[in-house]
N, C-alpha and C. Protein backbone atom coordinates (compact mmCIF):
# COMPACT_ATOMS: atom_id res chain seq x y z
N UNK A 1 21.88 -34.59 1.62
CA UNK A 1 22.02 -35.49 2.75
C UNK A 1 21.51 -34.79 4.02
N UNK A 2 20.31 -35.31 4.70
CA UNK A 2 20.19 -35.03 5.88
C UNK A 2 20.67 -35.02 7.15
N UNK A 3 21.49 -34.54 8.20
CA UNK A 3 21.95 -34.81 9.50
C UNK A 3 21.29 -34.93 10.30
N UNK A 4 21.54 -36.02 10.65
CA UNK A 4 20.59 -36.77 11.83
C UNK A 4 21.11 -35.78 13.16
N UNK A 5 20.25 -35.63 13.66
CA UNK A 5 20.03 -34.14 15.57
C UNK A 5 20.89 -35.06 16.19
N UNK A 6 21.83 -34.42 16.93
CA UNK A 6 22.44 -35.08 18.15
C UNK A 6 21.47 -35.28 18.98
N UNK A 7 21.84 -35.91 20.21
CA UNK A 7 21.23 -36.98 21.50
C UNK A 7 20.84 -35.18 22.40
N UNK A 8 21.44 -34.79 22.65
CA UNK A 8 21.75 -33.14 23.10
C UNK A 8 20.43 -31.80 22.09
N UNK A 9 20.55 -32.24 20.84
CA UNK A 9 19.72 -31.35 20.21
C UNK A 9 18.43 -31.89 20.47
N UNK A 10 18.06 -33.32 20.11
CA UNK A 10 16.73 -34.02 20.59
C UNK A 10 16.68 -34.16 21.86
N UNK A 11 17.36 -33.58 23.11
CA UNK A 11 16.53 -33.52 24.52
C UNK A 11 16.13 -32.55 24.78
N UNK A 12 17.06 -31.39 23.84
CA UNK A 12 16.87 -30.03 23.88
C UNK A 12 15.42 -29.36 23.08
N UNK A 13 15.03 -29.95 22.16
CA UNK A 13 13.93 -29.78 21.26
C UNK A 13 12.42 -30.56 21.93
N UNK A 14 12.78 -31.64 22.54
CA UNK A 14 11.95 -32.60 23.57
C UNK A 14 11.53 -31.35 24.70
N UNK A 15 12.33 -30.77 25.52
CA UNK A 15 12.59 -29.99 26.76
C UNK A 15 11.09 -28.46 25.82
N UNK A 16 11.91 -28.18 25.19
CA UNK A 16 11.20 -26.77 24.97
C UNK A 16 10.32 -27.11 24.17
N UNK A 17 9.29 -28.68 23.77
CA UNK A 17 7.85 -28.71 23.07
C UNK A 17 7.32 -29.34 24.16
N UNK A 18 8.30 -29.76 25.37
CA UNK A 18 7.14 -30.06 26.64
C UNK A 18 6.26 -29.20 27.59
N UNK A 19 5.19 -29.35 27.66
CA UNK A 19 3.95 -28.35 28.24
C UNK A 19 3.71 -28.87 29.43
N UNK A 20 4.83 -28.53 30.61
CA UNK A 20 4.56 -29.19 31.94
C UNK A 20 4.28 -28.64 33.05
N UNK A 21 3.93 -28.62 33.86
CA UNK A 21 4.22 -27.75 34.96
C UNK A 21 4.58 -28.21 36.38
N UNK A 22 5.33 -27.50 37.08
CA UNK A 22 6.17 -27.85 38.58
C UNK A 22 5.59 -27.39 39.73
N UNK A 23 4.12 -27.60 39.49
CA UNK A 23 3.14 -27.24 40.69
C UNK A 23 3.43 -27.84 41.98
N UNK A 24 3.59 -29.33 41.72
CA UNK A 24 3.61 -30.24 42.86
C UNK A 24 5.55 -30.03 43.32
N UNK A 25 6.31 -29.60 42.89
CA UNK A 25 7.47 -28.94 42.71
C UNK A 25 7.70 -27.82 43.90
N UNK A 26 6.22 -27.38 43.63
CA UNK A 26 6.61 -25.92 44.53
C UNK A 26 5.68 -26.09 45.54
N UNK A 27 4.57 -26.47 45.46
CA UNK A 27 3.57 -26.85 46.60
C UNK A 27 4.08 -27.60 47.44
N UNK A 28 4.67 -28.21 47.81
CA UNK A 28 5.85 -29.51 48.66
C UNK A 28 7.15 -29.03 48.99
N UNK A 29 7.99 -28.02 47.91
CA UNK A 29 9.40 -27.60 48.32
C UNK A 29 10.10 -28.89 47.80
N UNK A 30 9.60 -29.41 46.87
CA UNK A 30 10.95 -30.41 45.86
C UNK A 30 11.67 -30.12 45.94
N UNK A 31 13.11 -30.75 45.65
CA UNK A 31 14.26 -30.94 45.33
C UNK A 31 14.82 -31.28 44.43
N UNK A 32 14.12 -32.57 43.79
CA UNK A 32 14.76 -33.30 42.51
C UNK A 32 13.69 -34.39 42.38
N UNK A 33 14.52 -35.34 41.68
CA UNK A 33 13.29 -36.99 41.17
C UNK A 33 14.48 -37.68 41.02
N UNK A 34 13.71 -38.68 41.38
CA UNK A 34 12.48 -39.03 41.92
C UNK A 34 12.39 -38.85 43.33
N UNK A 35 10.96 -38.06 43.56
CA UNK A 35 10.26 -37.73 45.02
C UNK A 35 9.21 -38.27 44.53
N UNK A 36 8.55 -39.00 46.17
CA UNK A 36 7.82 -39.80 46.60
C UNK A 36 7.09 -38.41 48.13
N UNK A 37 5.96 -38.36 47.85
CA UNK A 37 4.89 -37.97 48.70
C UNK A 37 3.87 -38.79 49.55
N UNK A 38 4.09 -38.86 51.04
CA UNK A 38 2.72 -39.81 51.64
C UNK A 38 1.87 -39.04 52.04
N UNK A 39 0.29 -39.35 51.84
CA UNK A 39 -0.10 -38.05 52.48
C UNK A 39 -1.46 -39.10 53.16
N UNK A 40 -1.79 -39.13 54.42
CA UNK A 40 -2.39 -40.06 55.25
C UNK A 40 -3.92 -39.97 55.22
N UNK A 41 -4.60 -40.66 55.61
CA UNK A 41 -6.31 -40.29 55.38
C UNK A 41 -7.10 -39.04 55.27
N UNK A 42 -6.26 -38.38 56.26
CA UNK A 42 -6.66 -37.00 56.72
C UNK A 42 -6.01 -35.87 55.87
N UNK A 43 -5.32 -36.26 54.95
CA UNK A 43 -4.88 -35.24 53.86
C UNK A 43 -3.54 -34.46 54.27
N UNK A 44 -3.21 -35.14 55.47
CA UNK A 44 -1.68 -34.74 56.27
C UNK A 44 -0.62 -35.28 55.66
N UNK A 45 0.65 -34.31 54.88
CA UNK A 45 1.75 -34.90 54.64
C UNK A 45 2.29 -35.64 55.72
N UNK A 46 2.40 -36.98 55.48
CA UNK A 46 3.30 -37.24 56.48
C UNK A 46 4.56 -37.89 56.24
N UNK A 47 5.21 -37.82 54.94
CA UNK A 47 6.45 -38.25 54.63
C UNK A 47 6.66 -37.64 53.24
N UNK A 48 8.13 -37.27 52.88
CA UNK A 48 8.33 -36.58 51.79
C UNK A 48 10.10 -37.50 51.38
N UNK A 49 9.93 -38.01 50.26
CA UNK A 49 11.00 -38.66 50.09
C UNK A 49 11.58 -38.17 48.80
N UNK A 50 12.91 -38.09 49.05
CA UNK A 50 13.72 -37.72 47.30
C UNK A 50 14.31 -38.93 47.19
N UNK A 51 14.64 -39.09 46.07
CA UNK A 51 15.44 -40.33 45.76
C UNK A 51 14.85 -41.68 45.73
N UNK A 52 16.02 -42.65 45.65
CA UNK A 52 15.04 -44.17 45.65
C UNK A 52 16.21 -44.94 46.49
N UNK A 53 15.87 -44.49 47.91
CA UNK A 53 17.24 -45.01 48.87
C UNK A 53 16.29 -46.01 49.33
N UNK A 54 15.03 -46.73 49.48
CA UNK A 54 14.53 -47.44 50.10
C UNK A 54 13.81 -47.00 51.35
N UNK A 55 14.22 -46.07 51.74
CA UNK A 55 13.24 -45.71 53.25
C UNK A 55 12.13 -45.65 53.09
N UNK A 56 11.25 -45.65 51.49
CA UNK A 56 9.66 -45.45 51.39
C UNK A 56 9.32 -46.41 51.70
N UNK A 57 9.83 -48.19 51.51
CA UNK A 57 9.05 -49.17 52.41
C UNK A 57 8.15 -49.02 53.60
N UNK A 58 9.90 -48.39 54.13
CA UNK A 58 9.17 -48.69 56.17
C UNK A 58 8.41 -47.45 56.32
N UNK A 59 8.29 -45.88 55.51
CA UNK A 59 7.58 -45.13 55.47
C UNK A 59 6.22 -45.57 55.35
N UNK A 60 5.92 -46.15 54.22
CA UNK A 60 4.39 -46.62 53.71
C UNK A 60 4.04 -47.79 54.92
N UNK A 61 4.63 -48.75 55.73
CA UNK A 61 4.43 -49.39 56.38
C UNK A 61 4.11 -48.56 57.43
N UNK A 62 5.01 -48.06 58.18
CA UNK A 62 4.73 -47.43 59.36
C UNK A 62 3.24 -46.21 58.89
N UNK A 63 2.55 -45.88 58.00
CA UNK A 63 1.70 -45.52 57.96
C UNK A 63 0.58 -46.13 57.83
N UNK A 64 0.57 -47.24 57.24
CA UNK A 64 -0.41 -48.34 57.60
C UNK A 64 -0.78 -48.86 58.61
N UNK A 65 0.53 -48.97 59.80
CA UNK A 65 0.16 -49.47 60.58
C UNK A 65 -0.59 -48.80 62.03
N UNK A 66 -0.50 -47.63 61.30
CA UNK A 66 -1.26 -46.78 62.34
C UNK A 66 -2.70 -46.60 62.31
């Protein structure tokens, strides 16, 4: 009889065959995810968002409208 992997062993086995990297992690000074990056014509960060509180609306707006 085979035992089916706990939920814990398959995130754990998922985690260490993933080939990722946290470039954009460290290039920015992340925090967590979901982060949201604006970065304006000119290649200027101009907004850095964690989470999904809603402030990226009026972020992305107020950059448009400039």
């Amino acid at each position: 009889m085979v035992k089916e992997k706990s939920m814990y062993d398959r995130g754990k086995q998922h985690g260490e065959q993933k080939q990722g990297s946290a470039k954009t992690f460290e290039e920015y000074s992340l925090r967590g995810t979901p982060s949201a990056i604006l970065v304006d014509d000119n290649g200027l960060v101009r907004h850095i968002n964690l989470g999904s509180n809603g402030f990226l609306d009026g972020a992305v707006k107020q950059l448009f409208n400039e």
